[in-house]
Protein backbone atom coordinates (compact mmCIF):
# COMPACT_ATOMS: atom_id res chain seq x y z
CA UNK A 1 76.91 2.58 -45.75
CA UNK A 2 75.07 1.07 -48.77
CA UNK A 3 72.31 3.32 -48.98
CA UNK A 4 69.78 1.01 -50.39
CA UNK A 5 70.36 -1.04 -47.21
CA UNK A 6 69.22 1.98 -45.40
CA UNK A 7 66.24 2.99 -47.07
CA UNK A 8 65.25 -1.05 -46.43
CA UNK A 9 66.18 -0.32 -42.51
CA UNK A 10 63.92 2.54 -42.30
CA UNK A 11 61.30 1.13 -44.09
CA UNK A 12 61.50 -1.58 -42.22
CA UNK A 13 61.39 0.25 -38.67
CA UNK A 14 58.66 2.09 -40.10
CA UNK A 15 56.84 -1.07 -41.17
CA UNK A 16 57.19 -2.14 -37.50
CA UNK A 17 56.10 1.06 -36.29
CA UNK A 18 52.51 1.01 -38.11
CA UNK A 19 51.98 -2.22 -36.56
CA UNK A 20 52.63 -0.81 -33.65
CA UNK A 21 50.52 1.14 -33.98
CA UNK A 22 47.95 -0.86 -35.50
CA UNK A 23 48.19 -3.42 -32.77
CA UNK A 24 47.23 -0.54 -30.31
CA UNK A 25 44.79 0.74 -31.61
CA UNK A 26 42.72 -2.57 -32.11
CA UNK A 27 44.00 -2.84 -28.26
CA UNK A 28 42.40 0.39 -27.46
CA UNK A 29 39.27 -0.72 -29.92
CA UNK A 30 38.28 -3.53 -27.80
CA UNK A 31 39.04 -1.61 -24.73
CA UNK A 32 41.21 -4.21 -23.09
CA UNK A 33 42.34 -2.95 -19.86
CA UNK A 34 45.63 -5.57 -19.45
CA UNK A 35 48.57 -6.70 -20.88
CA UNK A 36 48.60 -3.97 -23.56
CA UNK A 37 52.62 -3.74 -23.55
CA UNK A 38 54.91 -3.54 -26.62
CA UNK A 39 57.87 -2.12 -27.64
CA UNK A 40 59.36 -0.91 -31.44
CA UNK A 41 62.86 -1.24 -32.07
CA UNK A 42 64.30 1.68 -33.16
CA UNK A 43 68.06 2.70 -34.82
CA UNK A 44 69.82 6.16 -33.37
CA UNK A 45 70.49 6.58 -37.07
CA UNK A 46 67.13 6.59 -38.27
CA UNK A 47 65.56 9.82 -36.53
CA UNK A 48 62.00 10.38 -37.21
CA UNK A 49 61.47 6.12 -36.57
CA UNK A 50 63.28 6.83 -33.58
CA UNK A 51 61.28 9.59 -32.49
CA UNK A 52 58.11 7.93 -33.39
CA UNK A 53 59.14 4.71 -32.01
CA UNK A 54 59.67 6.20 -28.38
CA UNK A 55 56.45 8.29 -28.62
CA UNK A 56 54.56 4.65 -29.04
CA UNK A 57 56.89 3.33 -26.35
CA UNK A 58 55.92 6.26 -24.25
CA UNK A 59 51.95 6.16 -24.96
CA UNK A 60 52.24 2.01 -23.67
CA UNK A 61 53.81 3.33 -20.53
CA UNK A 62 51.22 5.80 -19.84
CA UNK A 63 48.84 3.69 -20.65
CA UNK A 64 49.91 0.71 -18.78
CA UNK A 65 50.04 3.22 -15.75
CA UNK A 66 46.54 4.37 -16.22
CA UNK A 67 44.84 1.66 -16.90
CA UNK A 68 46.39 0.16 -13.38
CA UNK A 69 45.32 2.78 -11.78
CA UNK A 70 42.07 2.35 -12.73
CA UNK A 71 41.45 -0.87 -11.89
CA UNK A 72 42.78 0.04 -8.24
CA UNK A 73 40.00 2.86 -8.18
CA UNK A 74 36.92 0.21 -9.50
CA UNK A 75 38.20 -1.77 -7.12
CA UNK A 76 37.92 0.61 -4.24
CA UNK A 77 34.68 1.88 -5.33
CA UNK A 78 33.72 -1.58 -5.95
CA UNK A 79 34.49 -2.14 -2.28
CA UNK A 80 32.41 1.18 -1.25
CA UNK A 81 29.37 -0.03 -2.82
CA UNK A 82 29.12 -3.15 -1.36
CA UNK A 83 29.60 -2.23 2.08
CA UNK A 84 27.18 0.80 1.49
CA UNK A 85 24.68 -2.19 0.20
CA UNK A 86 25.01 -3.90 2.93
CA UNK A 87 24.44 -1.43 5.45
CA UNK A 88 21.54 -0.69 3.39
CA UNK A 89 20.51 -4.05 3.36
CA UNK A 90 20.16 -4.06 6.97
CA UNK A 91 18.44 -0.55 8.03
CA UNK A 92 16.07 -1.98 5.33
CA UNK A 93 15.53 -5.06 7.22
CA UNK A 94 14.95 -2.65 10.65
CA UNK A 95 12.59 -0.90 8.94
CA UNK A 96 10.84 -4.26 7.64
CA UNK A 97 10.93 -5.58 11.21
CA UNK A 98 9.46 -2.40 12.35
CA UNK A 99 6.56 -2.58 10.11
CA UNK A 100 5.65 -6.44 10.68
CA UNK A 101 5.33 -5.03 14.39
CA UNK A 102 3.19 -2.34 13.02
CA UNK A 103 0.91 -4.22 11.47
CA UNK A 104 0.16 -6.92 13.92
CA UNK A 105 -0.56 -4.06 16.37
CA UNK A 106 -3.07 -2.72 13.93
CA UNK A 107 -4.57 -5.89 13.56
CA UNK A 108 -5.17 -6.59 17.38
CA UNK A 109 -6.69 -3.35 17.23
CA UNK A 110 -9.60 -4.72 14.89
CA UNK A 111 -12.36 -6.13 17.22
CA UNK A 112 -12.24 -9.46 18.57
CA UNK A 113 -15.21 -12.23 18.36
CA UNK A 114 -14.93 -12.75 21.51
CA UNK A 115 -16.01 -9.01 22.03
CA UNK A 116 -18.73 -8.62 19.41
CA UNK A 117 -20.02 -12.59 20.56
CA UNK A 118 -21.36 -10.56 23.74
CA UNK A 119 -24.34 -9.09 21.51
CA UNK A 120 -26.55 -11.75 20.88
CA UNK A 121 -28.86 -9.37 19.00
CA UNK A 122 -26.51 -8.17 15.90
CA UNK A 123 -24.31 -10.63 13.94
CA UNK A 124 -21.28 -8.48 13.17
CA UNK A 125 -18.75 -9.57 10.59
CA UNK A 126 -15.49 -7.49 9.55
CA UNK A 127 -12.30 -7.47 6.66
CA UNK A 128 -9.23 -5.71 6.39
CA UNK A 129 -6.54 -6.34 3.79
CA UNK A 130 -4.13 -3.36 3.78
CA UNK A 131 -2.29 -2.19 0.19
CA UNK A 132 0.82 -2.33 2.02
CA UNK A 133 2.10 -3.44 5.82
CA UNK A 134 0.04 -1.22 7.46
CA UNK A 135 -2.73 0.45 6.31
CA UNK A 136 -5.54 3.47 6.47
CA UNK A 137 -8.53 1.99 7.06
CA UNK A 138 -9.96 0.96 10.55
CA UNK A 139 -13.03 -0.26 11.27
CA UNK A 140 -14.41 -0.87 14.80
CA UNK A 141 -17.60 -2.44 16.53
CA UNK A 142 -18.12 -1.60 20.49
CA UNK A 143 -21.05 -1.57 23.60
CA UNK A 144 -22.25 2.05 23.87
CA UNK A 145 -24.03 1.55 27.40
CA UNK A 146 -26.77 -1.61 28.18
CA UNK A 147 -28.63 -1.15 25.38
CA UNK A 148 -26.68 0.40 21.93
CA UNK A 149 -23.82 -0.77 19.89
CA UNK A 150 -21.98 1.50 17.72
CA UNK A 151 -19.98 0.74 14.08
CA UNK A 152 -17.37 2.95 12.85
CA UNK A 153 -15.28 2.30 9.30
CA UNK A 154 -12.99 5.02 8.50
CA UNK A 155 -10.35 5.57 5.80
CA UNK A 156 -7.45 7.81 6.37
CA UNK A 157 -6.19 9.85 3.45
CA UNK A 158 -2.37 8.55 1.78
CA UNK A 159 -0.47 4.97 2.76
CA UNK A 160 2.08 3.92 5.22
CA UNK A 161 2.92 4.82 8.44
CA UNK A 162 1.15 8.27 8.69
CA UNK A 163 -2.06 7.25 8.27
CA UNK A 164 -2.04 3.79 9.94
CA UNK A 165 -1.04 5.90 13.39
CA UNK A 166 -4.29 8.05 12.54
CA UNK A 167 -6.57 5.03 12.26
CA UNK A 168 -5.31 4.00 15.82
CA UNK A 169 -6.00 7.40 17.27
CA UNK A 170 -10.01 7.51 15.37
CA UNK A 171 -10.68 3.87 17.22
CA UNK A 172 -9.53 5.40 20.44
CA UNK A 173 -11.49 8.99 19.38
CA UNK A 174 -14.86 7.06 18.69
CA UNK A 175 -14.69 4.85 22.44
CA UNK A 176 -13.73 7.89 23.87
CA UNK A 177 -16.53 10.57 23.00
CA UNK A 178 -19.45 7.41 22.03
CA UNK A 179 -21.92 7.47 25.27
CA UNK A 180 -25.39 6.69 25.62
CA UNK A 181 -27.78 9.33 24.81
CA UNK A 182 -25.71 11.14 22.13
CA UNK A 183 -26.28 12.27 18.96
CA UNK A 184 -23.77 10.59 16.39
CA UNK A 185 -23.13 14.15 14.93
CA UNK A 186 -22.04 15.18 18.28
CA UNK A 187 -19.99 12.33 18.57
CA UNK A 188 -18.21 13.07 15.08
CA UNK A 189 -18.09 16.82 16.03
CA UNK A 190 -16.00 15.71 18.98
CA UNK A 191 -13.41 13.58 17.04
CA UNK A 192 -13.05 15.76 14.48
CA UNK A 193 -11.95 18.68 16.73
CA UNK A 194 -9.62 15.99 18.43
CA UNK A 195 -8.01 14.87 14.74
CA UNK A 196 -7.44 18.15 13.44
CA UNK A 197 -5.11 18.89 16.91
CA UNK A 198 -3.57 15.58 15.98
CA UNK A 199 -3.06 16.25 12.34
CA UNK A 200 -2.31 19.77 12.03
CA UNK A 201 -1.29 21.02 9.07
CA UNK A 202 -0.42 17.82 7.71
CA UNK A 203 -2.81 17.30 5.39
CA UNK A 204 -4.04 14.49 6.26
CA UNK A 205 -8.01 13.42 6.64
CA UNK A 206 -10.86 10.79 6.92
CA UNK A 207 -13.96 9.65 5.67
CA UNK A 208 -16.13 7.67 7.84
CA UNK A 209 -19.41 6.44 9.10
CA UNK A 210 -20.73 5.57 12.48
CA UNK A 211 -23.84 5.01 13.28
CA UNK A 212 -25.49 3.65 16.97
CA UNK A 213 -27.91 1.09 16.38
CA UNK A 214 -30.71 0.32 19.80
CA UNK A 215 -31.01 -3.28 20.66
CA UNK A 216 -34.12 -2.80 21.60
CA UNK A 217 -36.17 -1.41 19.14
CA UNK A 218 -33.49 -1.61 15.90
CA UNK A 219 -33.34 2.11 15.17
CA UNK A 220 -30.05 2.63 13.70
CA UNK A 221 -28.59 6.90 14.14
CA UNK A 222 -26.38 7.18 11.90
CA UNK A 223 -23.41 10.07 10.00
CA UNK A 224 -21.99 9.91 6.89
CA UNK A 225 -18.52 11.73 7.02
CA UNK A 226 -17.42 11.93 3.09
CA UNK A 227 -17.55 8.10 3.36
CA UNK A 228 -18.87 5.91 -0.10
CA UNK A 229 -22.27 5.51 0.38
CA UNK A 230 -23.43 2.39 3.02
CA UNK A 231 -25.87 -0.15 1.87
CA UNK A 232 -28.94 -2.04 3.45
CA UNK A 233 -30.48 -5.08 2.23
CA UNK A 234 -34.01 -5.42 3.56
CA UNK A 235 -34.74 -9.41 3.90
CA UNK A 236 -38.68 -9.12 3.83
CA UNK A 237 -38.74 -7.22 0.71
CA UNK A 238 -35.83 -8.60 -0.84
CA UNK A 239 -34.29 -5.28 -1.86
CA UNK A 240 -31.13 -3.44 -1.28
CA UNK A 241 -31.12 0.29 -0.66
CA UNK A 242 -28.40 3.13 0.10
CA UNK A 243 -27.95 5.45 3.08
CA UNK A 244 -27.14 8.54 0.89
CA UNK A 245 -27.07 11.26 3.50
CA UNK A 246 -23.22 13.08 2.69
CA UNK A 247 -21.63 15.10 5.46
CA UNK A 248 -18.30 16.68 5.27
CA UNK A 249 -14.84 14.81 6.23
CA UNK A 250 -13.24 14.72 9.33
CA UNK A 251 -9.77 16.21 9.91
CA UNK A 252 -9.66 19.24 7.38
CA UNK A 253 -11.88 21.72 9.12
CA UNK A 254 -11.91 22.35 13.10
CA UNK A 255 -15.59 23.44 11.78
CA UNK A 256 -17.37 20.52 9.97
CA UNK A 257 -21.80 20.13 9.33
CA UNK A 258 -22.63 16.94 10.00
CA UNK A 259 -26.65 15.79 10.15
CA UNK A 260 -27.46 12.77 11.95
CA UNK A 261 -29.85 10.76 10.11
CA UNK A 262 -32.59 7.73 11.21
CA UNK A 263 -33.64 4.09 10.07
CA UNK A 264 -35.06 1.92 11.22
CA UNK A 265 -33.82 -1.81 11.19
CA UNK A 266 -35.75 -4.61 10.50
CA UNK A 267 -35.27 -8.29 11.33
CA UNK A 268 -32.60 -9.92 9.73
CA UNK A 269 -31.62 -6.24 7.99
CA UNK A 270 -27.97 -6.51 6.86
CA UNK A 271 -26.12 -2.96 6.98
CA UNK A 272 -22.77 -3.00 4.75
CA UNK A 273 -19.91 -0.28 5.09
CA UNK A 274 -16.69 -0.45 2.71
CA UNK A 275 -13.67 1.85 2.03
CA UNK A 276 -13.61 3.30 -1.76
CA UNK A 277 -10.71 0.54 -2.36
CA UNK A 278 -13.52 -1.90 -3.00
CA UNK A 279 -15.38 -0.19 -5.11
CA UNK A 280 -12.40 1.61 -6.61
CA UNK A 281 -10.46 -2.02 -7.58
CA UNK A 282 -9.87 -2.37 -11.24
CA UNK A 283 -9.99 -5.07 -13.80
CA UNK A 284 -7.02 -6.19 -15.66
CA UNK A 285 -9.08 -3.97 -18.43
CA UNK A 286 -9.18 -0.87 -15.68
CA UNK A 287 -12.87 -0.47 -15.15
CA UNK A 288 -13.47 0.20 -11.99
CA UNK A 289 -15.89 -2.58 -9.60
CA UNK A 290 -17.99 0.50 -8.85
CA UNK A 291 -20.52 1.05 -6.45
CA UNK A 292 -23.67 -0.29 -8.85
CA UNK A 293 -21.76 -3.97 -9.32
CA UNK A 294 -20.87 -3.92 -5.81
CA UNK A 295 -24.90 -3.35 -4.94
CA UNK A 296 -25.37 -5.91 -7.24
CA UNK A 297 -22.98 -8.59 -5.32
CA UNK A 298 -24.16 -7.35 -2.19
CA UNK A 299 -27.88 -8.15 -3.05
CA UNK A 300 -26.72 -11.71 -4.88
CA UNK A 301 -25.17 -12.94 -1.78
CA UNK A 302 -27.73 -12.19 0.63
CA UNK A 303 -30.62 -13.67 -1.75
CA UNK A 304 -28.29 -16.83 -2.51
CA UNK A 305 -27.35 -17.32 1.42
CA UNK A 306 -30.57 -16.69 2.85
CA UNK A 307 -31.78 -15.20 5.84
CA UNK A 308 -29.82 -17.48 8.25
CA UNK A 309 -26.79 -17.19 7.03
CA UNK A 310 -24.08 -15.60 9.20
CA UNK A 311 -22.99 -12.18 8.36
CA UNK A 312 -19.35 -13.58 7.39
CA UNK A 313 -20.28 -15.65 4.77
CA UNK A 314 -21.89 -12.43 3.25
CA UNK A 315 -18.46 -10.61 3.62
CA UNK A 316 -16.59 -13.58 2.11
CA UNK A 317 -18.89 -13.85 -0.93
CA UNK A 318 -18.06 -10.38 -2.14
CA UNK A 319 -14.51 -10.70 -1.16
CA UNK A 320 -14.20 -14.14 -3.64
CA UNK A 321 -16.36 -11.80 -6.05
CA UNK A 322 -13.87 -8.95 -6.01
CA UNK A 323 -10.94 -11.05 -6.24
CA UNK A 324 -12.24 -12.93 -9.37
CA UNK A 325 -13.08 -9.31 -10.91
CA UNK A 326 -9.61 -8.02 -10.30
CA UNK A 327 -6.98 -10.98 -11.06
CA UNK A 328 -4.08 -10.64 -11.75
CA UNK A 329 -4.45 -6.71 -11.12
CA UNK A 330 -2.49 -4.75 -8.42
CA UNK A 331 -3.91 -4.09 -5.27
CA UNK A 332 -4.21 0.04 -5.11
CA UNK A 333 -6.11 0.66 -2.11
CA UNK A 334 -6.50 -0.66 0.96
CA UNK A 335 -9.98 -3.01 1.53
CA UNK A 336 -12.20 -2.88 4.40
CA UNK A 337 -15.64 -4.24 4.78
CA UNK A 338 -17.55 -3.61 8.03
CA UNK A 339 -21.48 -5.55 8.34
CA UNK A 340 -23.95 -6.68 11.02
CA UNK A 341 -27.32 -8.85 10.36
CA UNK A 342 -29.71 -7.23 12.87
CA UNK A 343 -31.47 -10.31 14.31
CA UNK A 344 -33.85 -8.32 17.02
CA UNK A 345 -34.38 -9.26 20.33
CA UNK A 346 -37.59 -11.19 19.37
CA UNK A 347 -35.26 -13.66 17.63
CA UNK A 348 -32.74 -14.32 20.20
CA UNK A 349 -33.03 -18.07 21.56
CA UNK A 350 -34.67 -19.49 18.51
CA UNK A 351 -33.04 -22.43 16.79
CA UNK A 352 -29.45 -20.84 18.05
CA UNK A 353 -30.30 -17.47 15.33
CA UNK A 354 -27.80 -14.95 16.82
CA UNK A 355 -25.62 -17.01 18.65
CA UNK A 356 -22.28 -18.13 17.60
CA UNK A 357 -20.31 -21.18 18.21
């Protein structure tokens, strides 16, 4: 055998065999997962091209094999996922359904005009918008005997479920214990020592006020449980004032001091109550609204609407006011606004003041 013929074999096979192995590696570069198959001829009379030309032969085998097998396990896993989404997908829409039935029994559970329409001596107006589905706020206007009417707006601690369940249980707490001829510290005494056997050691609690107001002479008894303070706008002086007096909350301690504190009402007196997510909404700058801007509003819409105006259009000016001071901001709390004009007896009958169409 011509020798130089040989060493032009075996440079050739080795020429092939870096391209080989060139070829793979730009293969293995662009981490193509198919068709990576190739084969280097080889001579039995050439031994280290032939035993480098089978190891190449051997790594596209493996790799051919691996690479199949792969796929076959993405694919299966592949598979897992989406059946794992969709059963997902549908205990998500359960729960969805579930809380759409939540919420409209919380909202039923607001009062009705048809019930507050039977008091022709206080003009009662009311809003809820809940952060999420449900929420933790409640607020609640009902007869306490022939001549009183109470108000309660409460704000359970947390979101979700837990605490909308807790602001069914304070409505039913507050018509249960409320009776003519007691104090409202009593009454708040009572439902606290009912929430904390409902909460336990949950950790859970509420703010509120309630306060019994006497149609017949306007005097208003009133407790402050850890709530934001409650405002009064005083038509005939054309000034709005706050109900300071703090007590403790309701649902921590089976032991709470509450004081029951007085006022008394004049005509066309409006009394508003909010939850801290009013006064605690933020700017797309984060300043808070805060409780001196929300006096302010309070004290702007009364003055602009006058004294006839219905209590509503009161709660819908600072409503429009809070949603043009937090635009485009996230809702963080829930918001609940609970208000009455007190018309007096006096003024019942009089060009239609305290009746409602």
């Amino acid at each position: 055998m011509d020798p130089s013929g040989h060493d032009a074999e075996e440079a050739t096979t080795l020429e092939n065999f870096l391209d080989a192995l060139e070829h793979m590696a730009d293969e293995l570069a662009a981490r193509k997962t198919e068709d990576i198959n190739f084969k280097v001829s080889i001579r039995d009379d050439v031994p280290l091209a032939g035993i480098l030309g089978k190891l190449v032969n051997q790594i596209s085998i493996d790799w051919e094999t691996h690479v199949r097998v792969e796929n076959e396990r993405r694919a299966q896993r592949s598979l897992e996922l989406a059946r794992a989404y969709e059963a997902l997908q549908a205990k998500n829409d359960e729960i969805q359904r579930d809380l759409d039935a939540a919420r409209r029994v919380q909202l039923q559970l607001l009062p009705s005009q048809l019930e507050t329409s039977r008091c022709e001596e206080i003009d009662f107006a009311g809003h809820f918008e809940s952060k999420d589905k449900v929420g933790g706020d409640i607020y609640d206007f009902f007869r306490v005997g022939l001549h009183a009417w109470a108000i309660v707006i409460a704000d359970v601690s947390g979101h979700g479920i837990p605490p909308a369940l807790i602001t069914m249980f304070l409505k039913a707490a507050f018509r249960t214990h409320a009776r003519w001829g007691l104090d409202a510290d009593a009454i708040c005494r009572d439902v606290n020592s009912d929430l904390c056997a409902v909460t336990g050691d949950s950790g859970l609690y509420a703010t509120a006020f309630f306060g019994i107001v006497d149609l017949e002479n306007g005097m208003l008894r009133y407790v402050n449980c850890g709530h934001p303070p409650v405002f009064v706008y005083r038509q005939n002086e054309d000034r709005v004032f706050r109900l300071e007096e703090r007590g403790m909350i309701l649902g921590a301690l089976e032991e709470v001091s509450l004081t029951q504190s007085f006022i008394s009402l004049e005509r066309k007196d409006v009394l508003l109550a909010t939850t801290d997510g009013l006064i605690e909404a933020r700017n797309f700058q984060g300043e808070m609204y805060g409780q001196d801007r929300l006096l302010q509003s309070f004290h702007a819409a009364c003055r602009s609407l006058g004294a006839e105006a219905a209590t509503m259009d009161i709660v819908c000016s600072l409503i429009a006011e809070l949603a043009v001071y937090s635009q485009a901001s996230p809702v963080d709390d829930d918001v609940t606004i609970a208000a009455f004009r007190y018309l007096g007896r006096d003024e019942v009958g009089r060009s239609g003041i305290g009746k409602r169409p």
